[in-house]
C-alpha atoms as a PDB file:
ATOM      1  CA  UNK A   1     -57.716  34.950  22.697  1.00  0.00           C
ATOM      2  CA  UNK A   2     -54.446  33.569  23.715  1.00  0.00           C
ATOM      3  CA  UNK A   3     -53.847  30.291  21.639  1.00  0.00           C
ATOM      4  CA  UNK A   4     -50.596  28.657  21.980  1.00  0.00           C
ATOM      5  CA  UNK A   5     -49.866  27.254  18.391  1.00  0.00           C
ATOM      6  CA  UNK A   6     -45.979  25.872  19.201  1.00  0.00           C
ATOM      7  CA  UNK A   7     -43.194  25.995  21.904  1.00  0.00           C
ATOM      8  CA  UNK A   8     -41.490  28.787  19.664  1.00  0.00           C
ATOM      9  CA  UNK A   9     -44.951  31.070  18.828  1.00  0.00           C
ATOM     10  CA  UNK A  10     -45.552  34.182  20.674  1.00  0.00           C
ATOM     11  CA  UNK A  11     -48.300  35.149  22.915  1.00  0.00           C
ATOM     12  CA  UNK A  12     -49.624  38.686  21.713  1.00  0.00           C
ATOM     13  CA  UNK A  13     -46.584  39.010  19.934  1.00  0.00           C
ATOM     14  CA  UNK A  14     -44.417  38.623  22.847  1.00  0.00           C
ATOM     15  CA  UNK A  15     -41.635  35.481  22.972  1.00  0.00           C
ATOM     16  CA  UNK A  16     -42.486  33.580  26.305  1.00  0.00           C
ATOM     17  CA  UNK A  17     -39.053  33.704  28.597  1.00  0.00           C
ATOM     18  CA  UNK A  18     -39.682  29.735  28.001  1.00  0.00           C
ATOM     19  CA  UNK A  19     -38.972  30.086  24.547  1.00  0.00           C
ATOM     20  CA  UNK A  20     -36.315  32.362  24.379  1.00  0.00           C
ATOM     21  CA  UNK A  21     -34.030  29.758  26.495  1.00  0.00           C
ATOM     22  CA  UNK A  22     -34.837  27.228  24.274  1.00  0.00           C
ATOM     23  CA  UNK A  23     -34.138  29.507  21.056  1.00  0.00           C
ATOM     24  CA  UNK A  24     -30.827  30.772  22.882  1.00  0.00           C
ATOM     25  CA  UNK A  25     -30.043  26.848  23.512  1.00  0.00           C
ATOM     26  CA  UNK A  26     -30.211  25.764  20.129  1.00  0.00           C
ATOM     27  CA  UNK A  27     -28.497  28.444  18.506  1.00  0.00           C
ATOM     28  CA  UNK A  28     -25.308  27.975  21.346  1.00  0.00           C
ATOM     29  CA  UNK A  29     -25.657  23.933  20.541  1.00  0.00           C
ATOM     30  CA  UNK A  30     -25.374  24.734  16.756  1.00  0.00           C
ATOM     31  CA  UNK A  31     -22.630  27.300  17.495  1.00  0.00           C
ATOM     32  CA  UNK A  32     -20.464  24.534  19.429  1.00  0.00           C
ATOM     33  CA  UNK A  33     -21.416  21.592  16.677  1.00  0.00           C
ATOM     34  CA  UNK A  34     -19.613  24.565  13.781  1.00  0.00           C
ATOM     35  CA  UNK A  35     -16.809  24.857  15.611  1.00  0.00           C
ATOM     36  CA  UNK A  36     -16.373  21.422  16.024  1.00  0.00           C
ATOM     37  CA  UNK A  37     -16.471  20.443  12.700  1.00  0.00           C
ATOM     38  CA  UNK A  38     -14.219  22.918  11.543  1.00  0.00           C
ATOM     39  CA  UNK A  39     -11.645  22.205  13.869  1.00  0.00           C
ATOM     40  CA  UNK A  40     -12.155  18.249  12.944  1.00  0.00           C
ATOM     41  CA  UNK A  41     -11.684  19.462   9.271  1.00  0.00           C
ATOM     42  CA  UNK A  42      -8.448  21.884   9.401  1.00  0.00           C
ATOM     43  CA  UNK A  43      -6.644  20.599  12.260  1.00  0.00           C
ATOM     44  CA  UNK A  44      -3.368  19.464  10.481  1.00  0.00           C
ATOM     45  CA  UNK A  45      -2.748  16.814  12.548  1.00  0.00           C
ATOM     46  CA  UNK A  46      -4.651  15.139  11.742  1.00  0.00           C
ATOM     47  CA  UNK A  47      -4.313  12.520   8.666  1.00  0.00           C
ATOM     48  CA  UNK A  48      -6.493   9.846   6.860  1.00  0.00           C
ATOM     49  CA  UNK A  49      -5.156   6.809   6.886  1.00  0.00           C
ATOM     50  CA  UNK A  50      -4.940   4.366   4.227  1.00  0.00           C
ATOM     51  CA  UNK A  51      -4.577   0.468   3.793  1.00  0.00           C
ATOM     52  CA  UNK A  52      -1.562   0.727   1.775  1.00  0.00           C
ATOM     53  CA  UNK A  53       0.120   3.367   4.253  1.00  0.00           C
ATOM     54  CA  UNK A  54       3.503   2.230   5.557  1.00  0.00           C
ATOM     55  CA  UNK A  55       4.575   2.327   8.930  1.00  0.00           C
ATOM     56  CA  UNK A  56       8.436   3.442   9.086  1.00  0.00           C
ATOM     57  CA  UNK A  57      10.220   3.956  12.264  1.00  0.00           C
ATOM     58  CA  UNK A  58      10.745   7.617  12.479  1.00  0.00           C
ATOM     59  CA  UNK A  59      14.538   6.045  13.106  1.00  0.00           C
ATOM     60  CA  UNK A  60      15.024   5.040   9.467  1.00  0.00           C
ATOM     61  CA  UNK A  61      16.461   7.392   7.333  1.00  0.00           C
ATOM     62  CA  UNK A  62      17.794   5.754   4.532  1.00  0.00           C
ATOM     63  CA  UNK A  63      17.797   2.297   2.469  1.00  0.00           C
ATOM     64  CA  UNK A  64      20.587   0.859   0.276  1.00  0.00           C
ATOM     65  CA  UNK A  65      19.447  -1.872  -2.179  1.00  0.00           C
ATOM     66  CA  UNK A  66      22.118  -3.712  -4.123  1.00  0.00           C
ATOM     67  CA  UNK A  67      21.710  -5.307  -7.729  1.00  0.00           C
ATOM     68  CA  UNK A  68      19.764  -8.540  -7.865  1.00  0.00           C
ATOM     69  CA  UNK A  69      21.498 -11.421  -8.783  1.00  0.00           C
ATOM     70  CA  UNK A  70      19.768 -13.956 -11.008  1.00  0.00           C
ATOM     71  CA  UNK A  71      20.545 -17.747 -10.429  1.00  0.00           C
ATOM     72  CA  UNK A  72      17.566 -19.494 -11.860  1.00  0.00           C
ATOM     73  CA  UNK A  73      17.768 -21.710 -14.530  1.00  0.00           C
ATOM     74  CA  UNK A  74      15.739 -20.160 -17.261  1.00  0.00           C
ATOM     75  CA  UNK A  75      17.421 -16.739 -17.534  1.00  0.00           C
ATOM     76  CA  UNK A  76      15.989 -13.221 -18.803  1.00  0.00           C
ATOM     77  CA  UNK A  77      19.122 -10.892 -18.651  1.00  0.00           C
ATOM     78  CA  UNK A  78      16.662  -7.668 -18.012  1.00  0.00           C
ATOM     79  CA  UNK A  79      14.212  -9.678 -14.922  1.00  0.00           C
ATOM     80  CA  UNK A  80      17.258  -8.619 -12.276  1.00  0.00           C
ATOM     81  CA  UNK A  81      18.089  -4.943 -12.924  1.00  0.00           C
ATOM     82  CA  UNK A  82      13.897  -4.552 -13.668  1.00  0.00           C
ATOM     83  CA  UNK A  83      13.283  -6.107 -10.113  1.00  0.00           C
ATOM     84  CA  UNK A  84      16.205  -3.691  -8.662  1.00  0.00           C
ATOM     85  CA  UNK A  85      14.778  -0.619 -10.147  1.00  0.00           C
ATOM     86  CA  UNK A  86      10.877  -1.756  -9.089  1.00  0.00           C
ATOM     87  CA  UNK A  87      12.002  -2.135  -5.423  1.00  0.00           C
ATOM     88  CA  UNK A  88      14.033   1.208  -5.733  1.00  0.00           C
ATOM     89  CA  UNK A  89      10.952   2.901  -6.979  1.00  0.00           C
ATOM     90  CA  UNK A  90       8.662   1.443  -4.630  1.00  0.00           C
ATOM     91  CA  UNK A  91      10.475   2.177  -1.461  1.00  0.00           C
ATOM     92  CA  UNK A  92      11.056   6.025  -2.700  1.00  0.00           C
ATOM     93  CA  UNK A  93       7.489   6.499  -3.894  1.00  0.00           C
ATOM     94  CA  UNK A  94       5.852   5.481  -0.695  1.00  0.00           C
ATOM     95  CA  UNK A  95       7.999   6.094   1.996  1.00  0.00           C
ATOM     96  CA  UNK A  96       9.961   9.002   2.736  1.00  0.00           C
ATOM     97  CA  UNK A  97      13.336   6.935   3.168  1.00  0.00           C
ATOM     98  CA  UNK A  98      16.256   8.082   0.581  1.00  0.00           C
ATOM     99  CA  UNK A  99      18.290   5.580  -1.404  1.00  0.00           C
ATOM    100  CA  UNK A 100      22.054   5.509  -0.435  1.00  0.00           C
ATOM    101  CA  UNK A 101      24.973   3.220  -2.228  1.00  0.00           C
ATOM    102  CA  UNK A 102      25.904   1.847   1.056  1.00  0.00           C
ATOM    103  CA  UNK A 103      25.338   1.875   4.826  1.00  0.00           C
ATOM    104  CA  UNK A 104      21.724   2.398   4.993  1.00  0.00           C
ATOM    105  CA  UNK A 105      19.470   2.252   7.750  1.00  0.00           C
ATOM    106  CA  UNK A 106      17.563  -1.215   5.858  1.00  0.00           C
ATOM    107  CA  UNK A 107      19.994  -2.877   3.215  1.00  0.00           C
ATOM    108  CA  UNK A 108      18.440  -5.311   0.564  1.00  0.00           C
ATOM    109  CA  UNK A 109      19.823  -7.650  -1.129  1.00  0.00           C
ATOM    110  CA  UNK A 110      17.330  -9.951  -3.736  1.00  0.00           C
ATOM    111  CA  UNK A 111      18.431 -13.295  -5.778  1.00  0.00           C
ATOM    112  CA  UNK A 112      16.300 -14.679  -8.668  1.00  0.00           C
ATOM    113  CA  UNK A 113      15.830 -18.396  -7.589  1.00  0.00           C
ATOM    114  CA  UNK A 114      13.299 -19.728  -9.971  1.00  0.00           C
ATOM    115  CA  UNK A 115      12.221 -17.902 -13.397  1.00  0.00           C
ATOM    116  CA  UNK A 116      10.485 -20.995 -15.420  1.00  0.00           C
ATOM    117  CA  UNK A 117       7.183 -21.737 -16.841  1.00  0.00           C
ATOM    118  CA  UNK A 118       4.554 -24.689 -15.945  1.00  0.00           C
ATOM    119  CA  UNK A 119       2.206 -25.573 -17.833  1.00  0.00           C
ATOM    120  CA  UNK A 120      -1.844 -25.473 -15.982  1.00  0.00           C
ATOM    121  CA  UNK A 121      -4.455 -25.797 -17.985  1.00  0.00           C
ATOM    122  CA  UNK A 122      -4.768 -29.053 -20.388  1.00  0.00           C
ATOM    123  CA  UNK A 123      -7.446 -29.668 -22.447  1.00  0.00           C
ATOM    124  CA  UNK A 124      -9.274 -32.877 -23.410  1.00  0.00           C
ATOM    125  CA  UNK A 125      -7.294 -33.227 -26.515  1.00  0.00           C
ATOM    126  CA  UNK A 126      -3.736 -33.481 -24.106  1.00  0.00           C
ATOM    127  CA  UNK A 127      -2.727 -29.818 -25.429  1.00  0.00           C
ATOM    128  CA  UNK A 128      -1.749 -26.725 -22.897  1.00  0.00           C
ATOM    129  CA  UNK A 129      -4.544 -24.575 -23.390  1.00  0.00           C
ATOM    130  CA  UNK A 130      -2.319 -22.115 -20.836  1.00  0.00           C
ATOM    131  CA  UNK A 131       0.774 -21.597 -18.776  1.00  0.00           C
ATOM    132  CA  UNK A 132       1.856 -20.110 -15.747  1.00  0.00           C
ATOM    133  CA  UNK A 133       5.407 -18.162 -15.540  1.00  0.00           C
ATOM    134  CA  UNK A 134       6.406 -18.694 -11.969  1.00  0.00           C
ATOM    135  CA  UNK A 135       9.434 -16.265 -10.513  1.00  0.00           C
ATOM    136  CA  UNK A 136      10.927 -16.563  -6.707  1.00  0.00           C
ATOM    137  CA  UNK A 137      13.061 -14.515  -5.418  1.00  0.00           C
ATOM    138  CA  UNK A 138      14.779 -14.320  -1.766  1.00  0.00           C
ATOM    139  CA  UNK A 139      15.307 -10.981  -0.258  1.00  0.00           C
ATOM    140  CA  UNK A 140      17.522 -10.637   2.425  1.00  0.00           C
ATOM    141  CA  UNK A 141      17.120  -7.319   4.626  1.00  0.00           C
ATOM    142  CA  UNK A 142      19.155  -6.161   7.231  1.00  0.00           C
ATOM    143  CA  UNK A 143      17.952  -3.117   9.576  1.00  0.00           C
ATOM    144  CA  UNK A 144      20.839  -2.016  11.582  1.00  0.00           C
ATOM    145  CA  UNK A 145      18.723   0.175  13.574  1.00  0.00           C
ATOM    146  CA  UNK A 146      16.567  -2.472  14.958  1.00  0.00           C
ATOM    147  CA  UNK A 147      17.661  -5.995  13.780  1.00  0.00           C
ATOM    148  CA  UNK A 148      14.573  -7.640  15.374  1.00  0.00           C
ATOM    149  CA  UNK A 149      13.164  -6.403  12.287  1.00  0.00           C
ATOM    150  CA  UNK A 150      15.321  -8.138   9.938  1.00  0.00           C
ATOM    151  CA  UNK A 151      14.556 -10.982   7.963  1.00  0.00           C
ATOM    152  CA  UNK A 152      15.489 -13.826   5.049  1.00  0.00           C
ATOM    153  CA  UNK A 153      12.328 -14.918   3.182  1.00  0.00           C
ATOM    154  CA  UNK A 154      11.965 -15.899  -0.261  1.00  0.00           C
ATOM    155  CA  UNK A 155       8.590 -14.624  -2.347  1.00  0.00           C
ATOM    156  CA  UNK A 156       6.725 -16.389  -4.789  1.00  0.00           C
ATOM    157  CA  UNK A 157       4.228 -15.301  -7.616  1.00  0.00           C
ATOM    158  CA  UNK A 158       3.261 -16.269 -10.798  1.00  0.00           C
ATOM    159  CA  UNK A 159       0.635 -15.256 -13.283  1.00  0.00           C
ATOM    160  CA  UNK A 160      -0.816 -17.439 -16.155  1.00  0.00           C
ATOM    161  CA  UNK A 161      -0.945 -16.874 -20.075  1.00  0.00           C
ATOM    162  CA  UNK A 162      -2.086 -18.367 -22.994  1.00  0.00           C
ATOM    163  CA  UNK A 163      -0.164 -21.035 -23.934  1.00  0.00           C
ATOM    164  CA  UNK A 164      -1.276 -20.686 -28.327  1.00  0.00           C
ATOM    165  CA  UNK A 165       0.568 -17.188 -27.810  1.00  0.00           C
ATOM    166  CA  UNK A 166       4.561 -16.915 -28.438  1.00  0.00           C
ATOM    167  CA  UNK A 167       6.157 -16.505 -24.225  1.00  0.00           C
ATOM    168  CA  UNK A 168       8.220 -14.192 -26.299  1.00  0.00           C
ATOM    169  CA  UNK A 169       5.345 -11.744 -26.793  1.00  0.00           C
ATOM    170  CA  UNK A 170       4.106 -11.513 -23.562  1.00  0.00           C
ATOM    171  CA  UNK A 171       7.140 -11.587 -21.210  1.00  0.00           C
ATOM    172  CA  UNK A 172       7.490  -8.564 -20.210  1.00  0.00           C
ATOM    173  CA  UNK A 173       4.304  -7.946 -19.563  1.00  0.00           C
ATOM    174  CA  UNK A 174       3.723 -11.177 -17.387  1.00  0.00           C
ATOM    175  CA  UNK A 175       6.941  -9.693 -15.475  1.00  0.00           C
ATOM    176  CA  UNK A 176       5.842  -6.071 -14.546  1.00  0.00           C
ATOM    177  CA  UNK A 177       2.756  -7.931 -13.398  1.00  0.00           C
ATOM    178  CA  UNK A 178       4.602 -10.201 -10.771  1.00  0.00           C
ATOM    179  CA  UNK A 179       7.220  -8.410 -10.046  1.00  0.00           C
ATOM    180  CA  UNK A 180       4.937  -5.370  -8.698  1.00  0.00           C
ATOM    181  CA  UNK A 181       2.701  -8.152  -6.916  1.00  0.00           C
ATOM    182  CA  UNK A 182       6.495  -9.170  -5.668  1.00  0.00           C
ATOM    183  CA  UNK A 183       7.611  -5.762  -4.731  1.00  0.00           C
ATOM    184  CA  UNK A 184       4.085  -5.447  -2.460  1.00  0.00           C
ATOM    185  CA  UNK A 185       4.755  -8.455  -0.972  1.00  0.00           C
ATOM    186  CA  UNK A 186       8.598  -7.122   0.311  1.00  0.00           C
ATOM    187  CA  UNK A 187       7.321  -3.692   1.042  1.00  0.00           C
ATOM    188  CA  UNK A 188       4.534  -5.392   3.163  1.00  0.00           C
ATOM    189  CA  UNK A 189       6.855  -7.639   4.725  1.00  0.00           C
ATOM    190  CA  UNK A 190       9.255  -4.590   5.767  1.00  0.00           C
ATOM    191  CA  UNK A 191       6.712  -2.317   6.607  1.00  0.00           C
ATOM    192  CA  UNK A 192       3.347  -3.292   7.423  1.00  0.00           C
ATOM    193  CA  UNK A 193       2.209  -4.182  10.847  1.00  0.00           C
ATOM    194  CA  UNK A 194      -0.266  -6.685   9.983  1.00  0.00           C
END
């Protein structure tokens, strides 16, 4: 009796010529489909990009910042050479620029225009239930290598506390908050295409 059970079966124990091209199909499809994905996964070349990825001119080398200056009215004498250091940090963590004293490709300069606290919450009873410490600051860059690119633009931010707790205590705090919201903002501006 010569039952076909399947496409792949024998017949006596013999592979129909049908089914052998089909077998030798398959296994040259999977063969391709490996190779594929090996290349896809080694290939060097390639990389995965990321939101936060910068895009730096291949041109730009180098960056100079100098110190920020502070001119607002309520002062904190560490909020300028923290800022300096943040956008320092920033720039050489995620980009592969180096930091030069002077005659950079990109030179920053940064002034603290407003550093003062608002109250925004009020309760039924007329009290400040909390407060928000607001900081600008205008950054200036310059990109001699492309001065399309350059721009004058100040950034705000500001994040709120509670107003029963001493400023005092949370200060510093509240300003490593903003000024890394701050510092995204300025690398964004300098380097993102969006």
């Amino acid at each position: 009796m010569n039952w076909k059970i399947n496409q792949w079966s024998s017949i006596n124990g013999q592979w129909s010529i049908d089914s052998i091209h089909r077998m030798k199909r398959w296994s040259i499809v999977c063969g391709l489909w490996t190779i594929l994905i090996i290349v896809a996964l080694t290939t060097p070349s390639c990389k995965i990009y990321r939101f936060t990825d910068a895009s730096v001119d291949p041109n730009w080398k180098t960056f100079g910042m100098s110190q920020t200056t502070n001119i607002a009215t309520l002062q904190n004498p560490n909020a300028a050479p923290a800022f300096t250091e943040k956008i320092k940090e920033k720039f050489l963590r995620d980009t592969r620029l180096s930091l030069v004293r002077e005659n950079g490709d990109l030179e920053f300069s940064a002034i603290i225009t407003e550093y003062n606290i608002d109250p925004v919450a009020i309760t039924n009873t007329e009290t400040t239930a909390q407060n928000r410490l607001n900081i600008s600051i205008k950054v200036e860059c310059i990109n001699k290598r492309d001065n399309s690119k350059s721009f004058s633009q100040v950034f705000r931010d500001g994040e709120n506390f509670d107003a029963n707790r001493q400023f005092s205590e949370t200060e510093n705090t509240l300003l490593n908050t903003i000024f890394d919201r701050l510092v995204q903002q300025i690398f964004n501006r300098t380097f993102g295409n969006w």
